[in-house]
Protein backbone atom coordinates (compact mmCIF):
# COMPACT_ATOMS: atom_id res chain seq x y z
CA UNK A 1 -18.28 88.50 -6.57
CA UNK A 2 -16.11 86.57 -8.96
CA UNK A 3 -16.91 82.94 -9.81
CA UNK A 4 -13.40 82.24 -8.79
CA UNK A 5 -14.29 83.82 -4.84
CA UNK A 6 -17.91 82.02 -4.89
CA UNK A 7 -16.23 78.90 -5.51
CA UNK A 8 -13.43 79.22 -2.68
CA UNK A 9 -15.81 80.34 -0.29
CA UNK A 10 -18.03 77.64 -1.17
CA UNK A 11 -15.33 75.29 -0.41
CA UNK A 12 -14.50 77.01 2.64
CA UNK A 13 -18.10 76.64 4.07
CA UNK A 14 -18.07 72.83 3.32
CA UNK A 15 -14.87 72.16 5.15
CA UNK A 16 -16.33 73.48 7.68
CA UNK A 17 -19.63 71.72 7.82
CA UNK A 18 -17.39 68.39 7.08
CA UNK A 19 -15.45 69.43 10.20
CA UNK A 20 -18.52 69.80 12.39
CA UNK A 21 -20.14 66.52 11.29
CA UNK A 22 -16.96 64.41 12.31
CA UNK A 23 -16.86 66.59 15.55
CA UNK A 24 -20.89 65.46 16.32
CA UNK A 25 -19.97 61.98 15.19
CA UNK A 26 -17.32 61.20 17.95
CA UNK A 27 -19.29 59.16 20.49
CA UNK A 28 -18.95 61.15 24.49
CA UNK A 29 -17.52 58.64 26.71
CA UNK A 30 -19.53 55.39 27.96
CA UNK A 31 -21.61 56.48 31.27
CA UNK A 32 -20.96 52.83 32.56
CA UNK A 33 -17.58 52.84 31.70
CA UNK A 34 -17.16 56.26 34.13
CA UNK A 35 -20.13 55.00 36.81
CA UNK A 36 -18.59 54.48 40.46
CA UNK A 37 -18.61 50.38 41.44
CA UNK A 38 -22.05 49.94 43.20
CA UNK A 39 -21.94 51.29 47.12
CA UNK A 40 -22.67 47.79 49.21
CA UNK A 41 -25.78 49.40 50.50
CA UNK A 42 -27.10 49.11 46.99
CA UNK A 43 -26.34 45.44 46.59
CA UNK A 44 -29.07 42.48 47.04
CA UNK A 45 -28.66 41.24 50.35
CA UNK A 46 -27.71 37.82 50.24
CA UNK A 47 -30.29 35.11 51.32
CA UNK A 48 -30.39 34.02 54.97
CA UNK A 49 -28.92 30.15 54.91
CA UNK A 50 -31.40 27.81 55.71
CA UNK A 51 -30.84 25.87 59.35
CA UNK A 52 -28.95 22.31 59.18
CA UNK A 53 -31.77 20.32 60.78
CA UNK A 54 -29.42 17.19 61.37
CA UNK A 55 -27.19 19.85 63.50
CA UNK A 56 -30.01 21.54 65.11
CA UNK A 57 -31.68 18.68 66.12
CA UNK A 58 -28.88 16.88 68.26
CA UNK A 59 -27.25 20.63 69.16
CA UNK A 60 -30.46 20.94 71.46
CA UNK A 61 -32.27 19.33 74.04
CA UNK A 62 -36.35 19.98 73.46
CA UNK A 63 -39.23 20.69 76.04
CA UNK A 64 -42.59 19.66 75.03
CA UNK A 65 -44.86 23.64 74.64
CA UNK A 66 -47.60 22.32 73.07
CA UNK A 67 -49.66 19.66 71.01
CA UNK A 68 -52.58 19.58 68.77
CA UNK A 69 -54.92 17.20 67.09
CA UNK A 70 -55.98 18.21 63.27
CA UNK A 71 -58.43 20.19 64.59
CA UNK A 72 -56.12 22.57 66.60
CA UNK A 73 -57.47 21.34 69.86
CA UNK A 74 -54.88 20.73 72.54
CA UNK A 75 -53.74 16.93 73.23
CA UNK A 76 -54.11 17.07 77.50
CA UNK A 77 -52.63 13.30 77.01
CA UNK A 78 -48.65 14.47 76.31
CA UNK A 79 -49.11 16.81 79.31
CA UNK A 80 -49.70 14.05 82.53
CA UNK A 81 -47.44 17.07 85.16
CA UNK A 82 -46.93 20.35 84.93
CA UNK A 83 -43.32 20.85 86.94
CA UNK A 84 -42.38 17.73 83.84
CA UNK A 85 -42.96 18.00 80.55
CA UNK A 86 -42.20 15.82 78.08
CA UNK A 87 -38.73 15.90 76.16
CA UNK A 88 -36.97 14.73 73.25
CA UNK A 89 -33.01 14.27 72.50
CA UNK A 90 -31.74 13.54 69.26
CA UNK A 91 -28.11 11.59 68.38
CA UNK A 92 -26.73 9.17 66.71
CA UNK A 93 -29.93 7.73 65.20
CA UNK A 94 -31.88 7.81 68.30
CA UNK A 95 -34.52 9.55 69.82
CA UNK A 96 -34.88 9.38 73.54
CA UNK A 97 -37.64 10.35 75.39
CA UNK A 98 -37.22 12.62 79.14
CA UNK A 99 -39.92 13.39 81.39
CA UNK A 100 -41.89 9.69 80.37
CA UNK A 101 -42.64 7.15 83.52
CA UNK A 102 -40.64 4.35 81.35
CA UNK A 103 -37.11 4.96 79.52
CA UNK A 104 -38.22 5.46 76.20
CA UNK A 105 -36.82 5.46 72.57
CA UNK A 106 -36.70 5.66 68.77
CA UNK A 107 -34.85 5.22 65.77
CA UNK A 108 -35.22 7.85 63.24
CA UNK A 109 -33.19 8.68 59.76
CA UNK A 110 -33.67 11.59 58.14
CA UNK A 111 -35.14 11.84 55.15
CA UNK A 112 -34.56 15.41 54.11
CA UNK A 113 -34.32 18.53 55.36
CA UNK A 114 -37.68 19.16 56.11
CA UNK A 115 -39.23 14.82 57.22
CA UNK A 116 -37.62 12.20 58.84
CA UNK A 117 -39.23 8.68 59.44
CA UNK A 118 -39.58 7.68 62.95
CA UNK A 119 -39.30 3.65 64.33
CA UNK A 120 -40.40 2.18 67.65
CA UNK A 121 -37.55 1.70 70.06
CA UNK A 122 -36.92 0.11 73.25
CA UNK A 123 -38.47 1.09 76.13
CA UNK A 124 -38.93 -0.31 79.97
CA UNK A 125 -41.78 -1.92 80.98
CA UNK A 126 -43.11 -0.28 84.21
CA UNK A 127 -47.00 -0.30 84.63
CA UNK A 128 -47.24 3.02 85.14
CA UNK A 129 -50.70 5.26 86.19
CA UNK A 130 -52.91 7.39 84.28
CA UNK A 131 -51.96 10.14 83.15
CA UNK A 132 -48.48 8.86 83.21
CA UNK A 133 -48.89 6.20 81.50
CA UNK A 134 -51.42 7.70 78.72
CA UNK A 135 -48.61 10.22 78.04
CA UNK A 136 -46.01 7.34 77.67
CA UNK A 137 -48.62 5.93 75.16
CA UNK A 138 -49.02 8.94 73.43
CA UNK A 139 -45.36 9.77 72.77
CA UNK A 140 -44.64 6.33 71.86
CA UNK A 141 -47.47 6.47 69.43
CA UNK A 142 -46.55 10.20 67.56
CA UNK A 143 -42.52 9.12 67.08
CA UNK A 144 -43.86 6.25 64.73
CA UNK A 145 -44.02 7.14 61.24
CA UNK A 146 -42.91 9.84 58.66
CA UNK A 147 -43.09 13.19 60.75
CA UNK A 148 -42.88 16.62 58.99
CA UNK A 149 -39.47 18.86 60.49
CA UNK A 150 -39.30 22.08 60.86
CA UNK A 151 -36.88 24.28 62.42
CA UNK A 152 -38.67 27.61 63.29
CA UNK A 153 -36.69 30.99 65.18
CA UNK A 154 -33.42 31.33 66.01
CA UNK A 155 -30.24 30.84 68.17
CA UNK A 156 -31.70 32.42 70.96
CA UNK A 157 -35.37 30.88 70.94
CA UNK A 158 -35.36 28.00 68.67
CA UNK A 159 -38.48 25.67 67.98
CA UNK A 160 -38.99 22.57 67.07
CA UNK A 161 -41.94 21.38 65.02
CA UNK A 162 -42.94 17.84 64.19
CA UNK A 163 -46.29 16.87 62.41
CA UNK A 164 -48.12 13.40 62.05
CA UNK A 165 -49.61 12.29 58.66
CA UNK A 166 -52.80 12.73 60.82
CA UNK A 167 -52.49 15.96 61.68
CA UNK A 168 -51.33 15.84 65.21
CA UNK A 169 -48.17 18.69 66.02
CA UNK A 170 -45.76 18.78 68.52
CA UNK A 171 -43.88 21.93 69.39
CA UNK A 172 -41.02 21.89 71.55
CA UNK A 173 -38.48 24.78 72.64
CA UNK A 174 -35.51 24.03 72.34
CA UNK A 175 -31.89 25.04 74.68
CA UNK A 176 -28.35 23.61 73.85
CA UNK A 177 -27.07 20.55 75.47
CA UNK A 178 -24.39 20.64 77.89
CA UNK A 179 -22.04 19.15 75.09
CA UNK A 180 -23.15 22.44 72.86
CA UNK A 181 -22.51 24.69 76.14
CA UNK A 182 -19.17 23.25 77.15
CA UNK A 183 -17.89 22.04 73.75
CA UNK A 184 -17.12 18.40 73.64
CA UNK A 185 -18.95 15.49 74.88
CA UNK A 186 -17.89 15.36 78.41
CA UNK A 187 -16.61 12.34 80.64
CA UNK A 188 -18.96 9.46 82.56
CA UNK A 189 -18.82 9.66 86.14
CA UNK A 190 -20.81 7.80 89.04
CA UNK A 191 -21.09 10.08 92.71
CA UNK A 192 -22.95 8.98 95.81
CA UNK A 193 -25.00 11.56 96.91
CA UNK A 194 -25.55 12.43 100.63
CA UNK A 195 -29.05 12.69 102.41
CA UNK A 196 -27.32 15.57 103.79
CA UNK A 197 -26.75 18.76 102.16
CA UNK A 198 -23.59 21.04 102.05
CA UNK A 199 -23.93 24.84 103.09
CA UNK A 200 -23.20 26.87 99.38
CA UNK A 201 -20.25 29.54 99.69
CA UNK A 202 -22.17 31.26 97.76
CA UNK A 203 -26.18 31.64 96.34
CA UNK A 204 -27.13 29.10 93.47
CA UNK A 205 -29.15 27.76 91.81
CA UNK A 206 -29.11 24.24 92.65
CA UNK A 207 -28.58 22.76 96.08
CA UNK A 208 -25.20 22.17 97.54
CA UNK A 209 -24.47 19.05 97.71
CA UNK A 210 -22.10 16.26 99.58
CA UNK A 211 -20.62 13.78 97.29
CA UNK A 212 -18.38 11.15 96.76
CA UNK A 213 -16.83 8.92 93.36
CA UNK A 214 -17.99 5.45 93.07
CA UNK A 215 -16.95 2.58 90.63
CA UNK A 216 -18.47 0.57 88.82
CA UNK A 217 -17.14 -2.31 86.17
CA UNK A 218 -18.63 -3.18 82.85
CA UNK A 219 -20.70 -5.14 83.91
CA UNK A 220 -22.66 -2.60 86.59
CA UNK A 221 -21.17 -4.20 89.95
CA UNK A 222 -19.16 -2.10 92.24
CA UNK A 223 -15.59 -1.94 92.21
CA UNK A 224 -13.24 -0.30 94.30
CA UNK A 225 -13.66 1.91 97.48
CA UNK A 226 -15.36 4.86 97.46
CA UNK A 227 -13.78 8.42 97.23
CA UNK A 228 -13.69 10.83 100.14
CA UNK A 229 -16.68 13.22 100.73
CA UNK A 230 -16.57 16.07 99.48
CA UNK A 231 -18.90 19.18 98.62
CA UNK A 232 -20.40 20.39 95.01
CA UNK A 233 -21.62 24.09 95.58
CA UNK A 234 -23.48 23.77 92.33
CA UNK A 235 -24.57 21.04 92.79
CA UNK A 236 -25.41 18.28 89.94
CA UNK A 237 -27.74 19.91 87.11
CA UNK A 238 -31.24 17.86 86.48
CA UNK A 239 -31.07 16.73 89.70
CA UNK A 240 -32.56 17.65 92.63
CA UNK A 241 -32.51 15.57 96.22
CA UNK A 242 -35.52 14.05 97.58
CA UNK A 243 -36.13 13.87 101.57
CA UNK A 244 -35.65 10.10 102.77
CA UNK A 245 -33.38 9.28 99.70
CA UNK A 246 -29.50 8.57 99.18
CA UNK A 247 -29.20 8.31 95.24
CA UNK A 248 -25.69 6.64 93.30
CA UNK A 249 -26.08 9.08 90.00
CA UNK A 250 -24.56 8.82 86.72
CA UNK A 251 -23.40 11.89 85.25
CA UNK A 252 -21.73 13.49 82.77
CA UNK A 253 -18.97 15.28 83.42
CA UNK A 254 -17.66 18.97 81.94
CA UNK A 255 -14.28 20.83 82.16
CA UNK A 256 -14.34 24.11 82.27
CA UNK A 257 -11.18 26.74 82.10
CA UNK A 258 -10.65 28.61 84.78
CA UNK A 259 -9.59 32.77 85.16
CA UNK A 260 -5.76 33.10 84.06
CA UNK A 261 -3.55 30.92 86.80
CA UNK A 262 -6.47 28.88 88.72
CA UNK A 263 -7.35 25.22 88.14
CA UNK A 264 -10.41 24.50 85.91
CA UNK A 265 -13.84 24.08 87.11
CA UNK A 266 -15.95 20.92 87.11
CA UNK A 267 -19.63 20.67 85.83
CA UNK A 268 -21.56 18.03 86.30
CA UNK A 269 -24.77 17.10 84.61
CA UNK A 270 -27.48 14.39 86.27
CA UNK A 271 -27.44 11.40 83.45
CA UNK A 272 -29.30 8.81 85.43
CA UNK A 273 -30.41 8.02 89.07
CA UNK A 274 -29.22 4.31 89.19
CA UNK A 275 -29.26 3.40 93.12
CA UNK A 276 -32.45 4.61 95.29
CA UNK A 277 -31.73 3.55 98.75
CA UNK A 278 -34.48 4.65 101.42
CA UNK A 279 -33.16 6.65 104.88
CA UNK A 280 -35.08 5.31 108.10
């Protein structure tokens, strides 16, 4: 071969190795770039949102389960009845006791999320009987102080715990309050209940009951006439008639909507017993 055809095949050969090299060179397309947007089963789920305890606590209205000393041994003192436990309810600053021999109170502010500080509030005086009255002292006695808060379970079974510097817990379950249930805070009524019952329509659970509106001014005297009688086939929830006994009750009272085209339904909800009067 000529040195004139070994050097244009020479040349030919690296053209074509320059060719290949820029070929190699060109970078494929980003995998990233082409990748599909993640499928939302492959995403972190998103942390669960920790309860509002200032919500929580005056959303519910708490029954006493159980209570323990630092030890883990149970407190008998905070359980004087079986059929009525001890309660809390929480608003506006205020802790008020249910299920106590005297009407019982504190303050409390909350400190954070997880400890508020409990005062001593007001309470009536009665001289009340063991073990009613050593379960009056040990309420009174726990809700003074900082007390660890914690909001355990959920909607549907919610706790409440509160612990003492001490040691001593308190846990209480917890079910809204009729203000939760119905939606707003409901209207103050008084009603005059009958020693005798009404006959229910239908089954229930609460006794049917003959009633009538009374009035009262500001300050607590009786005004007006009384309403008609009349009958309340569900009777008054939280209360429950005793033989011998004609009870004026305050109550709260709840509006409820009725099926399309009929009038709305009244609840009504047992506040306070504030007249005992004794039937010979």
């Amino acid at each position: 071969m000529s040195l004139h055809h070994r050097s244009h095949h020479l040349s030919l050969i690296l053209a074509a190795l320059f060719l290949a090299g820029c070929a190699k060179s060109t970078p494929p397309e980003s995998p990233a770039a082409e990748a599909a947007p993640a499928a939302p089963a492959e995403l972190a789920a998103a942390p669960a949102a920790a309860p509002d305890t200032a919500s929580t606590l005056t959303a519910n209205q708490w029954q006493l389960k159980s209570a323990t000393d630092a030890a883990g041994q149970s407190i008998a003192a905070f359980f004087p009845t079986p059929d009525k436990p001890l309660g809390l309810l929480f608003g506006e600053g205020r802790i008020n006791v249910t299920g106590s021999c005297n009407r019982m109170s504190a303050g409390y502010q909350l400190l954070d999320n997880a400890q508020l500080q409990a005062t001593p509030g007001p309470s009536t005086m009665m001289a009340c009987p063991p073990p009613l009255g050593d379960a009056d002292a040990a309420i009174a006695g726990f809700l003074n102080g900082t007390l660890q808060v914690a909001i355990e379970g959920d909607s549907g079974a919610t706790q409440l715990r509160l612990a003492a510097t001490d040691g001593r817990a308190l846990i209480f379950g917890g079910t809204p309050t009729p203000e939760t249930r119905f939606g707003g805070p409901g209207t103050r009524a008084f009603l005059e209940v009958s020693p005798k019952p009404c006959e229910a329509p239908a089954p229930s659970a609460r006794p049917c009951l003959m009633v009538r509106d009374r009035h009262f001014d500001e300050q607590g005297l009786a005004s007006g006439s009384p309403g008609e009688w009349r009958a309340l086939p569900e009777g008054i929830e939280g209360y429950t008639p005793v033989a011998g006994e004609q009870h004026v009750v305050r109550v709260k009272r709840f509006e409820q909507a009725g099926a399309a085209g009929s009038a709305p339904t009244e609840h009504f909800v047992l506040d306070l017993i504030i007249e005992t009067r004794t039937i010979q």
